[in-house]
Protein backbone atom coordinates (compact mmCIF):
# COMPACT_ATOMS: atom_id res chain seq x y z
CA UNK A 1 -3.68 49.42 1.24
CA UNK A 2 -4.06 46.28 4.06
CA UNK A 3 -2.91 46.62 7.54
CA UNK A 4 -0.01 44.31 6.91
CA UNK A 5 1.12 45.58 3.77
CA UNK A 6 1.62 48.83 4.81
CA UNK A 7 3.01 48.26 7.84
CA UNK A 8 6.12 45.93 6.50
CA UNK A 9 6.71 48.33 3.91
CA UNK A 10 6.64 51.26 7.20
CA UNK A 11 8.97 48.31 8.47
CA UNK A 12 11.41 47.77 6.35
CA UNK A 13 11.93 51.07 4.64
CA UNK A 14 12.88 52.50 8.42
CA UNK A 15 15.14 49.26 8.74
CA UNK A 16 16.86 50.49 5.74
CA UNK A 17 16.87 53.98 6.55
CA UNK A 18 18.16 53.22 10.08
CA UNK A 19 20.92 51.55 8.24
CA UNK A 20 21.58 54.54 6.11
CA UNK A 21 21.84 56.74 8.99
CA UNK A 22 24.31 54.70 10.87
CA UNK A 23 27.12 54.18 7.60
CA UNK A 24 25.99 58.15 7.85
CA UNK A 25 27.27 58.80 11.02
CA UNK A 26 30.52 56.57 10.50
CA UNK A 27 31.09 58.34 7.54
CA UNK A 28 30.73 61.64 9.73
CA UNK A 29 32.95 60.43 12.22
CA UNK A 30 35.65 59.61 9.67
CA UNK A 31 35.54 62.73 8.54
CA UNK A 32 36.32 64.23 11.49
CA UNK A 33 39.87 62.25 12.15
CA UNK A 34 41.09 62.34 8.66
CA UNK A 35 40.61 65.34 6.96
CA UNK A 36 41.98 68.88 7.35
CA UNK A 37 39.81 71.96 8.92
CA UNK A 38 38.25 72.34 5.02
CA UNK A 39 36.37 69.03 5.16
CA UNK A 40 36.26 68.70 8.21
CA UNK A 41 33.82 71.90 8.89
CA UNK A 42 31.28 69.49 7.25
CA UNK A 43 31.53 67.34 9.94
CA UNK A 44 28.87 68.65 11.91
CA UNK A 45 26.29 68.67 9.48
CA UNK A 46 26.47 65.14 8.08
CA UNK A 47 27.06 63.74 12.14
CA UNK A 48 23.33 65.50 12.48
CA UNK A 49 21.56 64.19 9.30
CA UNK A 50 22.70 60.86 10.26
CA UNK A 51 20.98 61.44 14.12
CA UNK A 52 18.35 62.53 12.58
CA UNK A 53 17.62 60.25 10.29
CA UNK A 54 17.92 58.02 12.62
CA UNK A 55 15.77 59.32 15.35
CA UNK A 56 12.82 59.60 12.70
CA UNK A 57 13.09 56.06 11.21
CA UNK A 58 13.26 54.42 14.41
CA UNK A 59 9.84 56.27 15.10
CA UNK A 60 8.27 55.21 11.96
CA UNK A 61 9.87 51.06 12.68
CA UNK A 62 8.91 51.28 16.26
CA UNK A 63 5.19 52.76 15.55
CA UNK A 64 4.61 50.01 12.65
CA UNK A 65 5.82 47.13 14.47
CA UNK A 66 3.77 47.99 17.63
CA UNK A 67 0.97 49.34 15.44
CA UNK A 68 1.40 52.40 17.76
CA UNK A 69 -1.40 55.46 16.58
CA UNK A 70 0.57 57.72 18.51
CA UNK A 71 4.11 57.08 17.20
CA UNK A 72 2.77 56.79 13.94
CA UNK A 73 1.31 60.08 14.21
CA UNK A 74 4.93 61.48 15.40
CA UNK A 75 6.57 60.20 12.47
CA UNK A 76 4.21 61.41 10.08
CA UNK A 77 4.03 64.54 11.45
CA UNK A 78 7.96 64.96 11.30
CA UNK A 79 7.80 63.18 8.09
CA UNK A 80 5.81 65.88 6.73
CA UNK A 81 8.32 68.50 8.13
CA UNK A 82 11.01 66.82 6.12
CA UNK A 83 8.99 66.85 3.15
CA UNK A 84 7.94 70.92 3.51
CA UNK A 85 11.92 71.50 4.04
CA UNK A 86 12.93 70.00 1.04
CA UNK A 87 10.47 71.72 -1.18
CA UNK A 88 11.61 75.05 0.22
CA UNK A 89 15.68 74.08 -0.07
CA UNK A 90 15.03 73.02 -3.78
CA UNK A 91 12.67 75.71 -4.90
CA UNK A 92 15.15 78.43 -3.49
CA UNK A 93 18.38 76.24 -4.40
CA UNK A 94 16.93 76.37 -8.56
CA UNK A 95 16.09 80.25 -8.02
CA UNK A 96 19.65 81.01 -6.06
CA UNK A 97 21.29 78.92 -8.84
CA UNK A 98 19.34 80.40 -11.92
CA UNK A 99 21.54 83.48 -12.52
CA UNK A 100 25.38 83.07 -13.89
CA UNK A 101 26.96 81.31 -16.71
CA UNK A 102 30.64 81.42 -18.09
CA UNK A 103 32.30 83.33 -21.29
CA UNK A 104 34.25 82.19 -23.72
CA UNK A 105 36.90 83.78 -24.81
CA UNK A 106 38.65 83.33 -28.55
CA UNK A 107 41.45 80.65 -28.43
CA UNK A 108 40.90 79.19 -24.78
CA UNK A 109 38.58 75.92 -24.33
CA UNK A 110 37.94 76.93 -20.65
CA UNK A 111 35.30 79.62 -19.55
CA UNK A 112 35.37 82.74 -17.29
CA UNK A 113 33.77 83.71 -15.29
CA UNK A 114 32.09 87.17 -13.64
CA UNK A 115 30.86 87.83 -10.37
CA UNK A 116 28.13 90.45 -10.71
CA UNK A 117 26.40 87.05 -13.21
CA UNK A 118 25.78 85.41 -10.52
CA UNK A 119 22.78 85.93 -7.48
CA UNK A 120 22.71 88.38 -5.31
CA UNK A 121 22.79 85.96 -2.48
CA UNK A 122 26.37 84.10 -3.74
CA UNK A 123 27.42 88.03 -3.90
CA UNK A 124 26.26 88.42 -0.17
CA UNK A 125 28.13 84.80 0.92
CA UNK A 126 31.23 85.50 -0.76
CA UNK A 127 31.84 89.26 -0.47
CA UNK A 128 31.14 88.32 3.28
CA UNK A 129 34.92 89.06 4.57
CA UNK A 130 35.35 86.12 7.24
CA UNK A 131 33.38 83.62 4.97
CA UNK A 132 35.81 84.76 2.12
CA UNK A 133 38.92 84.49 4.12
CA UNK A 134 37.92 80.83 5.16
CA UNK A 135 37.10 79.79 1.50
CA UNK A 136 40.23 81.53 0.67
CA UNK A 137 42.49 79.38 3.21
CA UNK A 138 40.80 76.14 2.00
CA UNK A 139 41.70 76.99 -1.51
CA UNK A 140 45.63 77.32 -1.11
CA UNK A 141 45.43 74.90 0.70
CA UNK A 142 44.06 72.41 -1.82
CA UNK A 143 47.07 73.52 -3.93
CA UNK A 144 44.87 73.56 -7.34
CA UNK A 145 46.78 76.24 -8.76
CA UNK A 146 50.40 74.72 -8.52
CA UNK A 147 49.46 71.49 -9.79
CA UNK A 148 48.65 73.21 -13.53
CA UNK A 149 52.05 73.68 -14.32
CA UNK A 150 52.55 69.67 -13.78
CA UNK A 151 49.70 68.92 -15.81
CA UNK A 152 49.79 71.25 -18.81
CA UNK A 153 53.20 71.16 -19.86
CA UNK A 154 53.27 73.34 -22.76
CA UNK A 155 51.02 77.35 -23.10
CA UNK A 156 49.48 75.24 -25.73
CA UNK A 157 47.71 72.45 -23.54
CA UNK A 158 47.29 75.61 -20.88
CA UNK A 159 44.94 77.08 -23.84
CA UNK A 160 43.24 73.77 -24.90
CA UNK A 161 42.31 72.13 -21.51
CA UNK A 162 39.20 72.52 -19.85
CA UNK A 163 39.87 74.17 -16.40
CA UNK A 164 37.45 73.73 -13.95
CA UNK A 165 35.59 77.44 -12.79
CA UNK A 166 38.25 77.16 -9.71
CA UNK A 167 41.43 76.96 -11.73
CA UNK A 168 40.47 79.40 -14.58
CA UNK A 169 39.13 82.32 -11.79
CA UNK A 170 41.37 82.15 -9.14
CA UNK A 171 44.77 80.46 -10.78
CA UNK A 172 45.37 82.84 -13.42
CA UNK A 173 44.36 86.66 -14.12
CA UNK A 174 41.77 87.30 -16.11
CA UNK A 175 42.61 87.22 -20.11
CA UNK A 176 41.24 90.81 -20.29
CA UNK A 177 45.00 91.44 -18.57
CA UNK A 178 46.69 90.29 -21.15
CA UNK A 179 49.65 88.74 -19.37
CA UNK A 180 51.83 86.19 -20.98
CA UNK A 181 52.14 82.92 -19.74
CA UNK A 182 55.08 81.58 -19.14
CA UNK A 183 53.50 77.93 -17.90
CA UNK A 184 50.81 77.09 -16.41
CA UNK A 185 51.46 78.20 -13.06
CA UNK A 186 53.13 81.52 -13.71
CA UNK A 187 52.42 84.99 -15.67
CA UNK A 188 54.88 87.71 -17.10
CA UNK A 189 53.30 90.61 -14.39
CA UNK A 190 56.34 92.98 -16.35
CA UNK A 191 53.71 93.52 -19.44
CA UNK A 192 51.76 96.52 -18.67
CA UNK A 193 47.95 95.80 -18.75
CA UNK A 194 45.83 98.49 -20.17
CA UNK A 195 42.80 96.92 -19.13
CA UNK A 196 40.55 98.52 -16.16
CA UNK A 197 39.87 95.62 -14.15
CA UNK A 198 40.96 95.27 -10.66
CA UNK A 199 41.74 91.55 -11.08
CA UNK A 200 44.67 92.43 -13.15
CA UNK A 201 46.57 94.63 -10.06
CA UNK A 202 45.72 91.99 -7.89
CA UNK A 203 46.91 88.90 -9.06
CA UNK A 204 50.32 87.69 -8.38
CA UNK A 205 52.58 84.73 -9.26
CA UNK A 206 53.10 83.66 -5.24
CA UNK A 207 51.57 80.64 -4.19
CA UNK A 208 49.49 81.92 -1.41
CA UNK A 209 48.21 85.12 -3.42
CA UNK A 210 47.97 83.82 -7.29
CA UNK A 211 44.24 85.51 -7.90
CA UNK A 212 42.29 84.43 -4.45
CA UNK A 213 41.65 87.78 -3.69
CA UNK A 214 40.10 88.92 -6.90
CA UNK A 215 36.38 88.92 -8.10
CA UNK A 216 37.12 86.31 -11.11
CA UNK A 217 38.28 83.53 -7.82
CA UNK A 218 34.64 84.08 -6.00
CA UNK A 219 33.07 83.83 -9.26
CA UNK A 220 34.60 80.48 -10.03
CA UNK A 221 33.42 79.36 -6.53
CA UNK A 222 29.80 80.55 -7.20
CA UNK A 223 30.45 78.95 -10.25
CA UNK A 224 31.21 75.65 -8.63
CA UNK A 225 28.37 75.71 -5.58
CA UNK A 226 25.98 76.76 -8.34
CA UNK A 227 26.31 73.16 -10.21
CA UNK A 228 26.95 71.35 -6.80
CA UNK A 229 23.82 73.37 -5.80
CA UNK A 230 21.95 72.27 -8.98
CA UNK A 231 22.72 68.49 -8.48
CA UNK A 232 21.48 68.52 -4.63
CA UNK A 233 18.35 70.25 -5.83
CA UNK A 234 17.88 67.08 -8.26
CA UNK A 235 18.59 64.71 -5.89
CA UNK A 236 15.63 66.55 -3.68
CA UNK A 237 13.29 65.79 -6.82
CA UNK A 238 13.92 62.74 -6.09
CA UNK A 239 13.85 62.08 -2.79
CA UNK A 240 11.04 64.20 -2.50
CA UNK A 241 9.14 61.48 -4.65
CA UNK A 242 10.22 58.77 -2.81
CA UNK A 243 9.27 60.40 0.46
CA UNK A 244 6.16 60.93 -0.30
CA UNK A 245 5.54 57.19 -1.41
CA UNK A 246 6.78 56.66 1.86
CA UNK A 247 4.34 59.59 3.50
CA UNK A 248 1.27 58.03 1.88
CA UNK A 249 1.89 54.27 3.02
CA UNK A 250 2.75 55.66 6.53
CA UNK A 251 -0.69 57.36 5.92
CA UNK A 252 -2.21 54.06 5.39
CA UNK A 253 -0.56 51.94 8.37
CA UNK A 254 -1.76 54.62 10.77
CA UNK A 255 -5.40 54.40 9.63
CA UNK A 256 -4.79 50.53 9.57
CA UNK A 257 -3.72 50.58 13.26
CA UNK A 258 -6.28 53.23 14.75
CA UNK A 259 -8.37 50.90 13.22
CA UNK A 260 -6.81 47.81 14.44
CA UNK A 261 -6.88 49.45 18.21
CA UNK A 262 -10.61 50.29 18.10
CA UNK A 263 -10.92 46.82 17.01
CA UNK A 264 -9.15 45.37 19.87
């Protein structure tokens, strides 16, 4: 590839990428004013992805436009860190998420879902008491559970609609129990369960309880980080790809300007 194709693509993809990284870090900031403690623990991360993707592509713009060996070298060599990093995250984020799937149960639409499915390192996260207890806040909070009795009007549309892992594990008790419904929201605890499971003792019809302590809950959460898990690994594909496009032509504008210098 010529010196100056390679180093206006260097150029302009950094350009880009510095742009990314700022609407990054504005996004992070907002984040941090207008959301509750939930959302807003993400802050952090998402304020340093957007520094650092910004540090590295004003490395890589810098070291093209001066044709600068040295930066050059910098940014490749970080470049290549980033590229080692995601390989690792997505090889153990399809291994982590490989385990666990939901059951079906006759005359419900929705699945359930069990915990021991799932990996042994979602059991180690969400068995974790203080990680738990956090999760657990965030979920009453988010008030899932109480808006079911809006939306499904009728036991009928309760047993046709497709709950989401969250709402079926920690919104109801498992059907195993054999509680009646009475609507969405609310179960008829005075029917005397013969079935073994612990859910079934645990799950009450307050707002703040409903089933968050149980194990059917933390397997609709692995449930749900499992596919959010699964689509961040695919976008890693991806941007792994692109990355190393990137990698290669950032190969090709440092040989261009060694040679350029030696010429000089």
């Amino acid at each position: 590839m010529g010196m100056g194709t390679s180093t206006f693509v260097v150029r302009w993809v950094n350009l880009l990428t510095m742009l990314l990284a700022v609407a990054v870090i504005i996004f992070g900031v907002w984040m941090s004013t207008n959301n509750d403690g939930c959302r807003r623990s993400l802050t952090f991360p998402v304020l340093a992805l957007g520094a650092f993707i910004f540090f590295i592509s004003i490395i890589g713009f810098l070291g093209a436009c001066k044709r600068s060996v040295a930066l050059l070298w910098i940014y490749l060599v970080v470049l290549l860190i980033v590229l080692i990093a995601i390989l690792v995250f997505t090889v153990l984020a399809f291994i982590v998420t490989n385990n666990g799937s939901g059951h079906t149960n006759p005359g419900l639409m929705y699945k359930e879902y069990k915990l021991n499915d799932y990996s042994s390192w979602f059991l180690k996260q969400l068995n974790n008491t203080n990680h738990w207890k956090r999760l657990k806040s965030c979920l009453v909070k988010s008030e899932q559970c109480r808006k079911l009795s809006k939306r499904y009007k009728t036991i009928k549309q309760l047993k046709s609609a497709e709950l989401t892992p969250i709402e079926a594990g920690c919104c109801r008790p498992p059907s195993e129990c054999g509680y009646p419904a009475v609507n969405g929201s609310y179960y008829d605890l005075s029917f005397h369960s013969i079935s073994s499971n612990k859910d079934c003792k645990l799950y009450k019809n307050l707002r703040t309880v409903k089933c968050y302590n149980c194990d059917s809950c933390k397997a609709g959460v692995a449930q749900y980080m499992k596919t959010e898990w699964r689509l961040v690994a695919m976008f890693n594909v991806v941007l792994f790809l692109v990355l190393s496009m990137v990698y290669f032509v950032g190969c090709c504008a440092r040989r261009n300007a060694a040679s350029y210098q030696s010429k000089a």
